[in-house]
N, C-alpha and C. Protein backbone atom coordinates (compact mmCIF):
# COMPACT_ATOMS: atom_id res chain seq x y z
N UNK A 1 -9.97 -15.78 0.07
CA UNK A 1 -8.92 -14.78 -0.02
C UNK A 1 -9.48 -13.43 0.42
N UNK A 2 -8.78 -12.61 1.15
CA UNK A 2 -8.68 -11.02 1.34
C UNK A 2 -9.51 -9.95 0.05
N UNK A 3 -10.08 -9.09 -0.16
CA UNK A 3 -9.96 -8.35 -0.58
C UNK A 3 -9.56 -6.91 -0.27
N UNK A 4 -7.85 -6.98 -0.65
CA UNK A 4 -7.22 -5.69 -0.57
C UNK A 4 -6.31 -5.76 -1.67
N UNK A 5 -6.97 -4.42 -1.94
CA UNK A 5 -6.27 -4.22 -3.45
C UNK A 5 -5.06 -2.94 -3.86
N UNK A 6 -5.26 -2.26 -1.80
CA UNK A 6 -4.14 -1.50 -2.31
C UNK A 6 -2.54 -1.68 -1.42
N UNK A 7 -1.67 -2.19 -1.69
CA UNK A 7 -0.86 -2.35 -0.89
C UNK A 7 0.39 -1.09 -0.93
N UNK A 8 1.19 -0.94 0.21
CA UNK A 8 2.02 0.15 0.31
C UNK A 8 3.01 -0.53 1.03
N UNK A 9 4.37 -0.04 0.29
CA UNK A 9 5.64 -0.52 1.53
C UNK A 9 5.95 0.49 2.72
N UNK A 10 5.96 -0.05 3.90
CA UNK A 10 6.33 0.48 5.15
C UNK A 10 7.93 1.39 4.54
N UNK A 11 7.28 2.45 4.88
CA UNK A 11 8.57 3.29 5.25
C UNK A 11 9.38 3.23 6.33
N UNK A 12 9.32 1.85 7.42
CA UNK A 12 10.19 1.71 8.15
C UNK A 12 10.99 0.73 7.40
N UNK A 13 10.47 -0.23 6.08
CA UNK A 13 11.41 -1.20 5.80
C UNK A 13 12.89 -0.70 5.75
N UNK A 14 13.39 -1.58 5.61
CA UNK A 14 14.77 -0.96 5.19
C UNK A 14 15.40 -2.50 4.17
N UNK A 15 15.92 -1.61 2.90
CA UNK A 15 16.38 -2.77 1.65
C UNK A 15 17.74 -3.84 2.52
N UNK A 16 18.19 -3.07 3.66
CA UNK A 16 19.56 -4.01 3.51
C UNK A 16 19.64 -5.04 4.38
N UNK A 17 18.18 -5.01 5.08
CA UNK A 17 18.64 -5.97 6.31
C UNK A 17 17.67 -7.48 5.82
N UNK A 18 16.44 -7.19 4.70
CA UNK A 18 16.14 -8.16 4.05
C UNK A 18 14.25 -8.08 5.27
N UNK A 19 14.12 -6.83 5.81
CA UNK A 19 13.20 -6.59 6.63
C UNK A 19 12.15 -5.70 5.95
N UNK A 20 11.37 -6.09 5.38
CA UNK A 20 10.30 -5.32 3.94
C UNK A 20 8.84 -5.59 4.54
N UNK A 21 8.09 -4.54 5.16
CA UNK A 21 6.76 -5.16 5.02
C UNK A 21 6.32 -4.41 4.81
N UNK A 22 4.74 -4.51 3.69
CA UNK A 22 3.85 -4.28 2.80
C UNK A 22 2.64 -3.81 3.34
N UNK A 23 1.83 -2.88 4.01
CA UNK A 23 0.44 -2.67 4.35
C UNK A 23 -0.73 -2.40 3.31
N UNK A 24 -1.76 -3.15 3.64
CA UNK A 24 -2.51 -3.11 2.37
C UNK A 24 -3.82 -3.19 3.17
N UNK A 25 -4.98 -2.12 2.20
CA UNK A 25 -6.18 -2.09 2.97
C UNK A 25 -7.33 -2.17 2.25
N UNK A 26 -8.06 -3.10 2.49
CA UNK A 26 -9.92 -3.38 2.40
C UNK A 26 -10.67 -2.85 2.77
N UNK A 27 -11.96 -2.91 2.42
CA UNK A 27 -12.95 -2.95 3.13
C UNK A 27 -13.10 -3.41 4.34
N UNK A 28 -12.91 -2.89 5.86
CA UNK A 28 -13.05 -3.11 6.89
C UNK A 28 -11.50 -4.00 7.19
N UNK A 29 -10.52 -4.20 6.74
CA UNK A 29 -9.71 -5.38 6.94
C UNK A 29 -8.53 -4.60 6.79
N UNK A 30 -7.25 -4.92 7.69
CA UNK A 30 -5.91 -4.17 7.01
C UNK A 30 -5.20 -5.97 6.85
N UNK A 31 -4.21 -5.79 6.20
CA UNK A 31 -3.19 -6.58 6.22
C UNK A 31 -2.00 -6.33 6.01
N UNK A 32 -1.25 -7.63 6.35
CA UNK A 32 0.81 -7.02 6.45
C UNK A 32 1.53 -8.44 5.94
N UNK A 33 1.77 -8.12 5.07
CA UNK A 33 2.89 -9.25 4.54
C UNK A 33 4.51 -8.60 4.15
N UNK A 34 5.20 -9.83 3.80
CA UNK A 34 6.36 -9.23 3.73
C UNK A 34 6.44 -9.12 2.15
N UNK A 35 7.13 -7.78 1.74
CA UNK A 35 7.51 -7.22 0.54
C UNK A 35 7.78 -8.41 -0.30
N UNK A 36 8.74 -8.57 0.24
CA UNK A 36 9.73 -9.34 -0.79
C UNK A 36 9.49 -10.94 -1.55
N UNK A 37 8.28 -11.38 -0.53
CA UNK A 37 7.48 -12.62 -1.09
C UNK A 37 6.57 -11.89 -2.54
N UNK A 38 5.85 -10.76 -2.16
CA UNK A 38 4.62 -10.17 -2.87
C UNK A 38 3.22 -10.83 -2.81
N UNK A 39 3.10 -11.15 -4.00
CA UNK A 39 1.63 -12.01 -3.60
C UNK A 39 1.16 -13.00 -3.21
N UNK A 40 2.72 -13.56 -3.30
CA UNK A 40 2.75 -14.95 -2.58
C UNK A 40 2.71 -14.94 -1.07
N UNK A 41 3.17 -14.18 -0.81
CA UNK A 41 2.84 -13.90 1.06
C UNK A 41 2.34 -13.93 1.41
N UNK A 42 2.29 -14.83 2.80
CA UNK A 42 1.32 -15.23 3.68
C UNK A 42 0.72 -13.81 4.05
N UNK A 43 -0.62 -13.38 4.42
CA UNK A 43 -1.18 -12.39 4.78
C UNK A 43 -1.29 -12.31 6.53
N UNK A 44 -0.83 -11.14 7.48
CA UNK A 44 -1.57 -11.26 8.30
C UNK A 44 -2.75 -10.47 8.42
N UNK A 45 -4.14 -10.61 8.61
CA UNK A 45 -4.73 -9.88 8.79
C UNK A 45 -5.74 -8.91 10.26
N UNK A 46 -6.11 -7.97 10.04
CA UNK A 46 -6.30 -7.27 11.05
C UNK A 46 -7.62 -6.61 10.61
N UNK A 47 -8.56 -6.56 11.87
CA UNK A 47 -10.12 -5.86 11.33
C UNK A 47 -9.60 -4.53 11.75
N UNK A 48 -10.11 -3.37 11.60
CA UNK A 48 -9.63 -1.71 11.83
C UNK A 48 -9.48 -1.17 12.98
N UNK A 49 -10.21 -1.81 13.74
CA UNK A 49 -9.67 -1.26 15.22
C UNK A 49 -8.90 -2.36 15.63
N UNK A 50 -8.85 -3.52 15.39
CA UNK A 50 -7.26 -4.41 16.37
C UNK A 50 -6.37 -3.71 15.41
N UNK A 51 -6.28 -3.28 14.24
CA UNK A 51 -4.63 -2.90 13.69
C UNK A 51 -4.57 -1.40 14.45
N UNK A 52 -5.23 -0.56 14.82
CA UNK A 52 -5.26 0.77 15.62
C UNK A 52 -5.23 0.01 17.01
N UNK A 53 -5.12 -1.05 17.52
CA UNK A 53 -4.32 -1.77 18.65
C UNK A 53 -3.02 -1.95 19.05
N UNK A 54 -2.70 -2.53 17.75
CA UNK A 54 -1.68 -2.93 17.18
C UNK A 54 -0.67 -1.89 17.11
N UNK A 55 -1.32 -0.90 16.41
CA UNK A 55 0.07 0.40 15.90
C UNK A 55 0.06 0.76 17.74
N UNK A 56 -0.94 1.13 18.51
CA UNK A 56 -0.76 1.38 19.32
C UNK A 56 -0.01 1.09 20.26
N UNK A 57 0.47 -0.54 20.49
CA UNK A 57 0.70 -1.55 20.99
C UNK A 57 2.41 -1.55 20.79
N UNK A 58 2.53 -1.08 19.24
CA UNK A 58 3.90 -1.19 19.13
C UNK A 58 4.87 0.80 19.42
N UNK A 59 3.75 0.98 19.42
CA UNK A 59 4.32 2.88 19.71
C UNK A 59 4.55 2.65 20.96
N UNK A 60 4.06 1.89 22.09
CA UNK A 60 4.30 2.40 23.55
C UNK A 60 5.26 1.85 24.38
């Protein structure tokens, strides 16, 4: 298992469309699951520079 112990909901979720995801960060590791499972959610994970890929990836 992951160790990330702090998770945060995306301020892009939005409650009504049932679209919730969770960012949460480790030691060297980010991850993204969806809210609404919680801990049961599958994790995706990301080392610190592919998720600074990633955000990048989806800004452009």
């Amino acid at each position: 298992m992951y160790d990330i112990t702090r998770w945060r909901k995306s301020s892009r979720s939005n409650g009504n469309g049932g679209m919730c995801v969770e960012v949460g960060f480790g030691r060297g590791i980010v991850g993204a699951r969806d809210s609404k499972l919680g801990e049961t959610s599958p994790v995706l994970t990301f080392d610190r520079e592919r998720w600074t890929d990633f955000l990048t990836a989806l800004k452009g």
